[in-house]
Protein backbone atom coordinates (compact mmCIF):
# COMPACT_ATOMS: atom_id res chain seq x y z
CA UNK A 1 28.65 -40.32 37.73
CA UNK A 2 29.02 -38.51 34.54
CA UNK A 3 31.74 -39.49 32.06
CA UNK A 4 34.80 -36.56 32.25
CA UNK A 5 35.87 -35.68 29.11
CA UNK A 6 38.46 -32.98 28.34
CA UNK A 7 37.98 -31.42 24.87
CA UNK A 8 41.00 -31.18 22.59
CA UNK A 9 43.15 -33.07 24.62
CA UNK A 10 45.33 -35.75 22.67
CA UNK A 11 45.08 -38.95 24.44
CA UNK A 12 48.06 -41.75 24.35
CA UNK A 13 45.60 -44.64 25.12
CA UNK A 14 45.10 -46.24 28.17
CA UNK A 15 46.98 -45.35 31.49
CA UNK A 16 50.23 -47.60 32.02
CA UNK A 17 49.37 -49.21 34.88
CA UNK A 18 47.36 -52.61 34.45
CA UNK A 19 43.43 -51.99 34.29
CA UNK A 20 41.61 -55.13 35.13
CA UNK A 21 37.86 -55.17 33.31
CA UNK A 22 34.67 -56.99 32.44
CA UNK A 23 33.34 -57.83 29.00
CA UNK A 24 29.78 -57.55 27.92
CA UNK A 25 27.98 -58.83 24.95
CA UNK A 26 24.36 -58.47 23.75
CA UNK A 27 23.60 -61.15 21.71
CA UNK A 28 20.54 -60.67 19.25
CA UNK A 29 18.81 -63.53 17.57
CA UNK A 30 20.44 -63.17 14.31
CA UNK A 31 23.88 -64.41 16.16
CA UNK A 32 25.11 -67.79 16.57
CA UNK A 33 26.46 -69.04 19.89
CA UNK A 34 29.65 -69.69 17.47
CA UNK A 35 29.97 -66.56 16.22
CA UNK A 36 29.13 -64.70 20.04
CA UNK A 37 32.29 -66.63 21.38
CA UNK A 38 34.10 -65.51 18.73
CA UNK A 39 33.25 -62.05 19.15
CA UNK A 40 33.84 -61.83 22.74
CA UNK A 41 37.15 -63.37 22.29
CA UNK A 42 38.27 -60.64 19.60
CA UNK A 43 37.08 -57.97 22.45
CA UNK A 44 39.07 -59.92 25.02
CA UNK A 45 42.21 -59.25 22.14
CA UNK A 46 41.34 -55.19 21.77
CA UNK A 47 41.16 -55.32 25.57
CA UNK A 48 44.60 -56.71 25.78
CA UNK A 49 46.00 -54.49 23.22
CA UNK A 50 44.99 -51.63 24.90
CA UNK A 51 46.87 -52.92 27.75
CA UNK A 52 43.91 -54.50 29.89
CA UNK A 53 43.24 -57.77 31.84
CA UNK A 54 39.59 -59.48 31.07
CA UNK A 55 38.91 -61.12 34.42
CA UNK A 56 35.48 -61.52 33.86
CA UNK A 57 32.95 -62.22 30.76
CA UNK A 58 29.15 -61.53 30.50
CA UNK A 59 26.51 -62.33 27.76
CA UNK A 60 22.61 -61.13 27.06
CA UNK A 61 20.62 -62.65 24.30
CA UNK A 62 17.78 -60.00 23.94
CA UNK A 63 15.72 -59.09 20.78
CA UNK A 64 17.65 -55.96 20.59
CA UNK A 65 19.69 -53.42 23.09
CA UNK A 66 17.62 -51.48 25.88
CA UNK A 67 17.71 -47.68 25.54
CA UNK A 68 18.66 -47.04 29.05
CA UNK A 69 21.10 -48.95 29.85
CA UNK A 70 21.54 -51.11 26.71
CA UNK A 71 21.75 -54.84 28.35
CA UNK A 72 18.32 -55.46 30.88
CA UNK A 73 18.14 -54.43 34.50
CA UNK A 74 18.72 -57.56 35.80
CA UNK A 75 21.98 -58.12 34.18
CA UNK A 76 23.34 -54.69 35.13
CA UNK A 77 22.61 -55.79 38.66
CA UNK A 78 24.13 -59.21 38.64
CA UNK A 79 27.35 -57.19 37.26
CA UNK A 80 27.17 -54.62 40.02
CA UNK A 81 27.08 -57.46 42.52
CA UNK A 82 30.08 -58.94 40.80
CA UNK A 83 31.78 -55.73 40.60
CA UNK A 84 31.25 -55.03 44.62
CA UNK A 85 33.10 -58.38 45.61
CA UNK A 86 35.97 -57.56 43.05
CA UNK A 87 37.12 -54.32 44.05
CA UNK A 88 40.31 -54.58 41.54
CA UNK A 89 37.92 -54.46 38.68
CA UNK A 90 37.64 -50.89 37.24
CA UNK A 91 36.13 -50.68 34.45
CA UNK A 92 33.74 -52.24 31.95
CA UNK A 93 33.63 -52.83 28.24
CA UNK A 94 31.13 -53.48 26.06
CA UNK A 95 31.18 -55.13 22.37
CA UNK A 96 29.06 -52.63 20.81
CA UNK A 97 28.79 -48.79 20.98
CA UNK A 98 26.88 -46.69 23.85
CA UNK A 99 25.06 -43.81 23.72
CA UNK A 100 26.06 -40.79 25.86
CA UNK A 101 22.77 -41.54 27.85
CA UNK A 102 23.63 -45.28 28.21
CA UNK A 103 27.30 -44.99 29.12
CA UNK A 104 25.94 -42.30 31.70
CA UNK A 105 23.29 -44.63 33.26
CA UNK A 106 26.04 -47.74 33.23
CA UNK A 107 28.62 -45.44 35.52
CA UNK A 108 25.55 -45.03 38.03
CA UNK A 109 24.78 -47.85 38.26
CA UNK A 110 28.03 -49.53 38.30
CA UNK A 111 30.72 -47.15 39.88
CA UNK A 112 32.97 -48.00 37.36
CA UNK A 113 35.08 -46.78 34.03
CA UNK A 114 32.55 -47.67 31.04
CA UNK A 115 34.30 -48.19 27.66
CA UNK A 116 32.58 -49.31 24.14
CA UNK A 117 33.81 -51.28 21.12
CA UNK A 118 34.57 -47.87 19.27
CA UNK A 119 36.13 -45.84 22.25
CA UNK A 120 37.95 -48.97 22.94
CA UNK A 121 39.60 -48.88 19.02
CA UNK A 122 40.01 -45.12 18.91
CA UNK A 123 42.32 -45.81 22.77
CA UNK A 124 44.46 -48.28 21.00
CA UNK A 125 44.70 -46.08 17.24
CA UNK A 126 45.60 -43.17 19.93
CA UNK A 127 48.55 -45.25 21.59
CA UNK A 128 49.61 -46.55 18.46
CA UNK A 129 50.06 -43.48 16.51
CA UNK A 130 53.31 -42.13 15.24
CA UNK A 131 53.03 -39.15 12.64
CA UNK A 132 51.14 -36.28 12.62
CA UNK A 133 48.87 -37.81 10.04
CA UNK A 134 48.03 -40.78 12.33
CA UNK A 135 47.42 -38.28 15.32
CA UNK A 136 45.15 -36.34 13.43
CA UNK A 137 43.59 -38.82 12.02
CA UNK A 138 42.78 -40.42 15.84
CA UNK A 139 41.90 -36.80 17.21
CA UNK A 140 39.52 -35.90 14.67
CA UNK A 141 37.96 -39.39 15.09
CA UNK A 142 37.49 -38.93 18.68
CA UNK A 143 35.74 -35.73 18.32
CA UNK A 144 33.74 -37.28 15.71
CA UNK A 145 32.67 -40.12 18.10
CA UNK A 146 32.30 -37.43 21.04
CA UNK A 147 29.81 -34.89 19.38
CA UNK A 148 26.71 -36.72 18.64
CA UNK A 149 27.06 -38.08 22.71
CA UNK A 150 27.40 -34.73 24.51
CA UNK A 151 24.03 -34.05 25.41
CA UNK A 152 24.44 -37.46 26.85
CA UNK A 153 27.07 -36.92 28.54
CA UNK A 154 25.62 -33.79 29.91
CA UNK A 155 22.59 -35.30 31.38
CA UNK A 156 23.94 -33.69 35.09
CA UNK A 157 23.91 -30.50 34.36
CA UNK A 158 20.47 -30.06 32.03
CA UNK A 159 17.76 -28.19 33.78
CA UNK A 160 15.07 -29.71 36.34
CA UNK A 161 12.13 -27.61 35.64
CA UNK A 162 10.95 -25.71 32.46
CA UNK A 163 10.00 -22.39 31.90
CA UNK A 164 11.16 -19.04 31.45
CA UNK A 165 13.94 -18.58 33.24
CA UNK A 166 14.19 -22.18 34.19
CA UNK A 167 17.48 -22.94 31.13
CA UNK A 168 20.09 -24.34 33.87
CA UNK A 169 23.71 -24.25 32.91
CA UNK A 170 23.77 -27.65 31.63
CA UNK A 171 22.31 -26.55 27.90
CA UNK A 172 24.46 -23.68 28.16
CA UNK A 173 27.53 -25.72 28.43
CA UNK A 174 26.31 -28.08 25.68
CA UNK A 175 26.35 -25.78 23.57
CA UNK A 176 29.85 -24.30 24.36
CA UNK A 177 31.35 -27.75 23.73
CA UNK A 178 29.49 -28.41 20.39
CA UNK A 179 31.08 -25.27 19.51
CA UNK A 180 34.42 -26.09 20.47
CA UNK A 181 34.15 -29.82 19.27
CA UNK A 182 33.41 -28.79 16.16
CA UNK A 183 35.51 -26.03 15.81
CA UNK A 184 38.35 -28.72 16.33
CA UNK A 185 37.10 -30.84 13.86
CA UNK A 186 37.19 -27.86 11.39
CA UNK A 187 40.47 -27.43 12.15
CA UNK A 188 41.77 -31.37 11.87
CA UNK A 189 39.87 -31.71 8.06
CA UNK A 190 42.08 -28.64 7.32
CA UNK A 191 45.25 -29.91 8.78
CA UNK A 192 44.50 -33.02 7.06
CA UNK A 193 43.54 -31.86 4.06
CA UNK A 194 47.11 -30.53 3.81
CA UNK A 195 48.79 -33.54 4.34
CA UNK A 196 46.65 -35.32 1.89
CA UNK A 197 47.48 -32.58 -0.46
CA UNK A 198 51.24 -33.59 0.40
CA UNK A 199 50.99 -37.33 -0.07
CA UNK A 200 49.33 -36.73 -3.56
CA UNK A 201 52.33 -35.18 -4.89
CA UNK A 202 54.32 -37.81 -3.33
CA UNK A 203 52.22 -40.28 -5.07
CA UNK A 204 52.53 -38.30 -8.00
CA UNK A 205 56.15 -38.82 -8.17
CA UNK A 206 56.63 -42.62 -8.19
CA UNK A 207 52.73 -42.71 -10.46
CA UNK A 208 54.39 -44.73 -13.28
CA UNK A 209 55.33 -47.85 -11.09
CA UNK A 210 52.67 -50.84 -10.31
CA UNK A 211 51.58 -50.19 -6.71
CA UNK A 212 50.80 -53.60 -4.71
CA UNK A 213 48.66 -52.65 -1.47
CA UNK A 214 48.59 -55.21 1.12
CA UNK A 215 44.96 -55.41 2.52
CA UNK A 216 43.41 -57.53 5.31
CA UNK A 217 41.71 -58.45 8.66
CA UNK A 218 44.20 -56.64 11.70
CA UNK A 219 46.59 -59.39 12.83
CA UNK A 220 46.78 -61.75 9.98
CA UNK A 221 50.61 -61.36 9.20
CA UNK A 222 50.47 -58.75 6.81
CA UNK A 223 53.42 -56.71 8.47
CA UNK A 224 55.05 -59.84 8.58
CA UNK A 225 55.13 -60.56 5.21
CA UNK A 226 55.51 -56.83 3.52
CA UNK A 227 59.26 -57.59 5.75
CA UNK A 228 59.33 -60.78 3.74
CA UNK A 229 58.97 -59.70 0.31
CA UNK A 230 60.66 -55.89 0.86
CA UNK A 231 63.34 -57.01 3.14
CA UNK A 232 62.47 -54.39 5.34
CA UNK A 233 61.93 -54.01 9.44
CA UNK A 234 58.12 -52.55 10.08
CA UNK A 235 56.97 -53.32 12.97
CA UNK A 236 54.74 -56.58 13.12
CA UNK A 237 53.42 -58.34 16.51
CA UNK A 238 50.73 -60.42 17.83
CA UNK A 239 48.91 -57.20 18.15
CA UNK A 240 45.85 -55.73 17.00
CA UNK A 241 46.65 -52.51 15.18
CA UNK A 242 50.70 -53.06 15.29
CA UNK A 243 50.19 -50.92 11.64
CA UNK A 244 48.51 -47.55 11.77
CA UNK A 245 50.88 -45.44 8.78
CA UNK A 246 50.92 -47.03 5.57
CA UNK A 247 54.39 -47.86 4.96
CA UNK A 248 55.66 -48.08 0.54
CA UNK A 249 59.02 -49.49 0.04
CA UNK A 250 60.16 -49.87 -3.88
CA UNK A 251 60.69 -53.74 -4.26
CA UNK A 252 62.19 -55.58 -7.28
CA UNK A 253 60.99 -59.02 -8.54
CA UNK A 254 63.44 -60.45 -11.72
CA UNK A 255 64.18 -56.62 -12.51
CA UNK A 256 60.69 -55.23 -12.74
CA UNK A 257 60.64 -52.35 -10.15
CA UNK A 258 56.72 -52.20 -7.99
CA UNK A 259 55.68 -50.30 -4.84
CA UNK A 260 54.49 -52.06 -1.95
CA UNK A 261 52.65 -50.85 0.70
CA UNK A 262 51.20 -52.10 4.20
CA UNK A 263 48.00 -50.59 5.24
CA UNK A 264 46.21 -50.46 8.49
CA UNK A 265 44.45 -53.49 9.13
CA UNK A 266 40.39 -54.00 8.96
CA UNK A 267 37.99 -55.61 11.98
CA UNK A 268 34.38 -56.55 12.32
CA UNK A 269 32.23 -53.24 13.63
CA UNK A 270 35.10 -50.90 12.87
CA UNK A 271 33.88 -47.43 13.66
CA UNK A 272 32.87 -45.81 10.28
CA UNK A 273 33.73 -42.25 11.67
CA UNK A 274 37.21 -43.93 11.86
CA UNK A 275 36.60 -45.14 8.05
CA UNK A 276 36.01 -41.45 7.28
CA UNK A 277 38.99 -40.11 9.44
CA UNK A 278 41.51 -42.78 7.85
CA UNK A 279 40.22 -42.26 4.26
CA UNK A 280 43.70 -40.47 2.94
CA UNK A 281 45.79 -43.14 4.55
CA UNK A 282 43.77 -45.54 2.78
CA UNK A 283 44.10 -43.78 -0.72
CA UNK A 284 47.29 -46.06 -0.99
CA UNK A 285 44.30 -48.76 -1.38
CA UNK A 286 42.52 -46.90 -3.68
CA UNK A 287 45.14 -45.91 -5.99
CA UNK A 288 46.63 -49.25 -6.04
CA UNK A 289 46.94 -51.18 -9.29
CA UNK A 290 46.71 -55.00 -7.44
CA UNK A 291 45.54 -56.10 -4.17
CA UNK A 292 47.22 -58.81 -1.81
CA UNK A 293 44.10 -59.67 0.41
CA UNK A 294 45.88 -61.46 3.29
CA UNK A 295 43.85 -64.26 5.53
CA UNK A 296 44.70 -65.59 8.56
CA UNK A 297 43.49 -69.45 6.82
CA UNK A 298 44.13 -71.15 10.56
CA UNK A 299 41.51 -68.82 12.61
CA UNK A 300 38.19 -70.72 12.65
CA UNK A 301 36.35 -67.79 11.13
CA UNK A 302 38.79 -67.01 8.69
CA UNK A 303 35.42 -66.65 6.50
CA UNK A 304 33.72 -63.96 8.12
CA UNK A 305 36.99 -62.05 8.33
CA UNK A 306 37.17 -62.21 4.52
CA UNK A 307 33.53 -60.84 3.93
CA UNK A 308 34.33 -57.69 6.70
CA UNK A 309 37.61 -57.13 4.55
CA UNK A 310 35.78 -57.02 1.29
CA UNK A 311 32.77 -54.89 2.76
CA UNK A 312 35.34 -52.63 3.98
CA UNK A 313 36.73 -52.25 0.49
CA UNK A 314 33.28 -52.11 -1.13
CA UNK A 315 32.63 -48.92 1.10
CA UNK A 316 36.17 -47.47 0.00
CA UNK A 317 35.67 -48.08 -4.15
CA UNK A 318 38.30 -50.58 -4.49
CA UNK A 319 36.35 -54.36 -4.15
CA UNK A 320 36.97 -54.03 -8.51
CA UNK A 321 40.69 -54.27 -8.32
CA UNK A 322 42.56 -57.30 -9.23
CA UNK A 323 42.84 -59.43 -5.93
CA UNK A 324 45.31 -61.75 -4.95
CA UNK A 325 44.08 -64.18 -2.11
CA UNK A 326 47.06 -65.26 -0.06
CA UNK A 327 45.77 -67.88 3.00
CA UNK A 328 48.81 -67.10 5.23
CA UNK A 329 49.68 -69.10 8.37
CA UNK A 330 49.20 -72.85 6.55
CA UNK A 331 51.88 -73.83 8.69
CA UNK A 332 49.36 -72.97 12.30
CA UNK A 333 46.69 -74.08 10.12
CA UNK A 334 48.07 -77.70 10.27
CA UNK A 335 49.16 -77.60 14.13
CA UNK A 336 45.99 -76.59 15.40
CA UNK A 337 43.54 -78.61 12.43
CA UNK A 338 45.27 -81.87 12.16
CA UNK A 339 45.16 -84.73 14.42
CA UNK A 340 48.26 -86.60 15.32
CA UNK A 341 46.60 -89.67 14.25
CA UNK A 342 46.11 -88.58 10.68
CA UNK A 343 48.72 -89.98 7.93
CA UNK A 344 50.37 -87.42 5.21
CA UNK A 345 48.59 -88.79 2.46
CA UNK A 346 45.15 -87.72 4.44
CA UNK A 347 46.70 -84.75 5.76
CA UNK A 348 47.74 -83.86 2.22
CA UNK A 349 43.89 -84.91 0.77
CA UNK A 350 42.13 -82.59 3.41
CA UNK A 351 44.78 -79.77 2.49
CA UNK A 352 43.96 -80.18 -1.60
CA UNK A 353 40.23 -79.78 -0.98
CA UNK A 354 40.29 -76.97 1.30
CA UNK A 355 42.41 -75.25 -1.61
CA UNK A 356 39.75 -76.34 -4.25
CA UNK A 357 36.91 -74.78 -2.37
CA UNK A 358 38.54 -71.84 -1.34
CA UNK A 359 39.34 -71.26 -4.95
CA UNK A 360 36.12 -71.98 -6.27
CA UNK A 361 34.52 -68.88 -3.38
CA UNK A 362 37.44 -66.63 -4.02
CA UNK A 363 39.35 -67.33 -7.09
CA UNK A 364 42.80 -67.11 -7.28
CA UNK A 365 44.61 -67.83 -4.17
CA UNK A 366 47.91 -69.27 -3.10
CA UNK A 367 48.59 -70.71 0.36
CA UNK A 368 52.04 -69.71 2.21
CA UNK A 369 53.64 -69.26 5.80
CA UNK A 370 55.14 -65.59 6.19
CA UNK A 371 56.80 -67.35 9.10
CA UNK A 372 58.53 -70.13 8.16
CA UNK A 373 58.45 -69.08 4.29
CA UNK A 374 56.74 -71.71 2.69
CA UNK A 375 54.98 -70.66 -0.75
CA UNK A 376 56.98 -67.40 -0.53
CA UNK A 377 58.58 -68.29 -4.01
CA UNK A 378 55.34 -69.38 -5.73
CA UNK A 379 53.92 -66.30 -4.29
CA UNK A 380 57.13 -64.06 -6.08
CA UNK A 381 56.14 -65.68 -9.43
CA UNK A 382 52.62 -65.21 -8.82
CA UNK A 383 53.08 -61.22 -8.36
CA UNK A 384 55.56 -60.88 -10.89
CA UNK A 385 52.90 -62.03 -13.35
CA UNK A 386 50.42 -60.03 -12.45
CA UNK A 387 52.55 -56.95 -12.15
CA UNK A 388 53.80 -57.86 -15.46
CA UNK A 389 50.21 -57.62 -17.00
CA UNK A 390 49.48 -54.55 -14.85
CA UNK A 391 52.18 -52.84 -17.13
CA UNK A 392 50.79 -54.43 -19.90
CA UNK A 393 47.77 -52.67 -19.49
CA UNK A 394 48.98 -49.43 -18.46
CA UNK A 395 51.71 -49.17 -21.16
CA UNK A 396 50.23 -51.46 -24.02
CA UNK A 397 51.91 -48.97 -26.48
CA UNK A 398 55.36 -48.99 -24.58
CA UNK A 399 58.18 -51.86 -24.23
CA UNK A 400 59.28 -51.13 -20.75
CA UNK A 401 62.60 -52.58 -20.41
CA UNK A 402 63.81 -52.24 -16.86
């Protein structure tokens, strides 16, 4: 059963009514049996974004993915059988991406909807988006992801027998669609080339004011606390993705005027043809004078979110700028970390050394609560002096009074 795709077609994510899937995970010998079920349970959290119920996980540790059908046979039967005596199920996703040949082979052989990591990212970016930028952005990524997978996805229709003669329809219409795929792409770099074109002058305007980007792993709080320090009302839920447009609101901290903006939020295996399609969104992180890396300091691998954040920003020329680590969420760090049994002063000793050794891998850092505030004003003073020296720098020559 061949995967339908219509070309061009904007997408709004996945249908409304409840979809009720699998996950699947390969894991390969460089990955602990920590780290697997912590990747299966941030799939589980994209599969619930996008509006899905995980009834069902499966694992594979092989030496690395098989070309057919990317997991072994045997474990593509044992989910077939499963599949047969849950007839709600209808469709499967898998933690890493697919080939057009593998997702092809997977619908054969199990009947059902397949769906990888980076369709899975590009369903939720495409329910998510608001502004033309956004939808662009999400269209030309699809098409992106779509053309190296069309032959692939084709695999129906290509011929049976060679010769002259012998071309069936399937190359035929292979080629028609790389035509129009990449026609469309053509046409998306243009349109966003425009907007980018648009924003520059925008950013043009407001270029003499410090600009503080909030950066981070998705769904550490950063939404949450850009309305805390901007007194503003962006969106910001328990959600994956809840930010897709980078939002800049002027703030004011003891009358020195700074932008702050709230970008889309980073994840482990994040498609880099999305990378590429979100690059002039993420010029508000490149043109930014100070970072505000925000960590989610109560997830147990708070750690390995930091590193994808930083690779992230190595791959977009901004790991150099000054950096600001704020561990949010002390407050859920402490409910789910510390036993009832423990007395403050212990509770209080355990608390100083994670600081210490969090400052001695990161540097600077502050800990604070977007939720219930705590830190908030050590975390004004902290920015205020940094902006300060930003302006410093930038106008050494110049008393700014403000």
């Amino acid at each position: 059963m061949a995967k339908e795709w219509t070309l061009g077609e904007k997408t709004a994510g996945l249908k409304k009514e409840t979809e009720h899937a699998v996950l699947v995970s390969l894991i390969t010998p460089d990955v602990t049996e920590t780290q697997a079920h912590e990747y299966m349970d941030e799939l589980e959290f994209l599969a619930t974004t996008a509006g899905a119920v995980t009834v069902k996980r499966f694992t594979q540790r092989l030496q690395h993915p098989e070309h057919r059908t990317f997991i072994g046979s045997g474990k593509v039967k044992e989910i077939a059988q499963y599949l047969d005596w849950h007839e709600n199920i209808n469709m499967v996703i898998f933690d890493d991406d697919l080939s057009g040949k593998q997702t092809n082979n997977l619908e054969e052989a199990l009947k059902v909807k397949i769906v990888d990591r980076s369709t899975l990212i590009l369903d939720i970016f495409a329910n998510r988006a608001q502004t033309a930028q956004a939808k662009s952005q999400v269209e030309l990524a699809q098409m992106k992801y779509l053309l190296p997978r069309l032959r692939g996805l084709w695999t129906h229709l290509e011929r049976q027998r060679g010769g002259i003669g012998m071309r069936g329809p399937g190359e035929t219409q292979i080629e028609t669609d790389r035509r129009l795929v990449q026609y469309r792409i053509k046409v998306l770099e243009d349109k966003l080339k425009d907007i980018d074109r648009q924003s520059q002058t925008q950013r043009k305007t407001r270029a003499e004011l410090i600009r503080v980007a909030l950066v981070g792993y998705t769904n550490v709080g950063k939404s949450t606390l850009m309305n805390l320090i901007s007194k503003s009302d962006i969106l910001a839920e328990n959600k994956l993705f809840a930010t897709l447009d980078t939002t800049v609101r002027k703030v004011v901290f003891d009358s020195i005027p700074f932008l702050l903006s709230d970008t889309v939020g980073f994840i482990r295996k994040l498609p880099h043809h999305l990378v590429e399609s979100f690059k002039s969104t993420l010029d508000e992180v490149r043109e930014s004078d100070i970072l505000l890396h925000v960590v989610d300091v109560a997830h147990p691998q708070f750690e390995d979110h930091v590193r994808t954040v930083q690779q992230t920003l190595q791959e977009l020329g901004a790991a150099e700028k000054p950096t600001l680590m704020v561990f949010n969420k002390i407050d859920l760090y402490r409910e789910r970390w510390f036993d009832d049994l423990l007395d403050q002063n212990m509770r209080k000793e355990i608390e100083q050394d994670l600081r210490e050794r969090l400052r001695e891998t990161y540097g600077e850092n502050i800990f604070i609560s977007a939720q219930t505030k705590e830190g908030i004003e050590a975390l004004r003073d902290r920015m205020t002096r940094l902006i300060k020296e930003a302006y410093v720098i930038r106008y050494p020559h110049q008393a700014k009074a403000w």
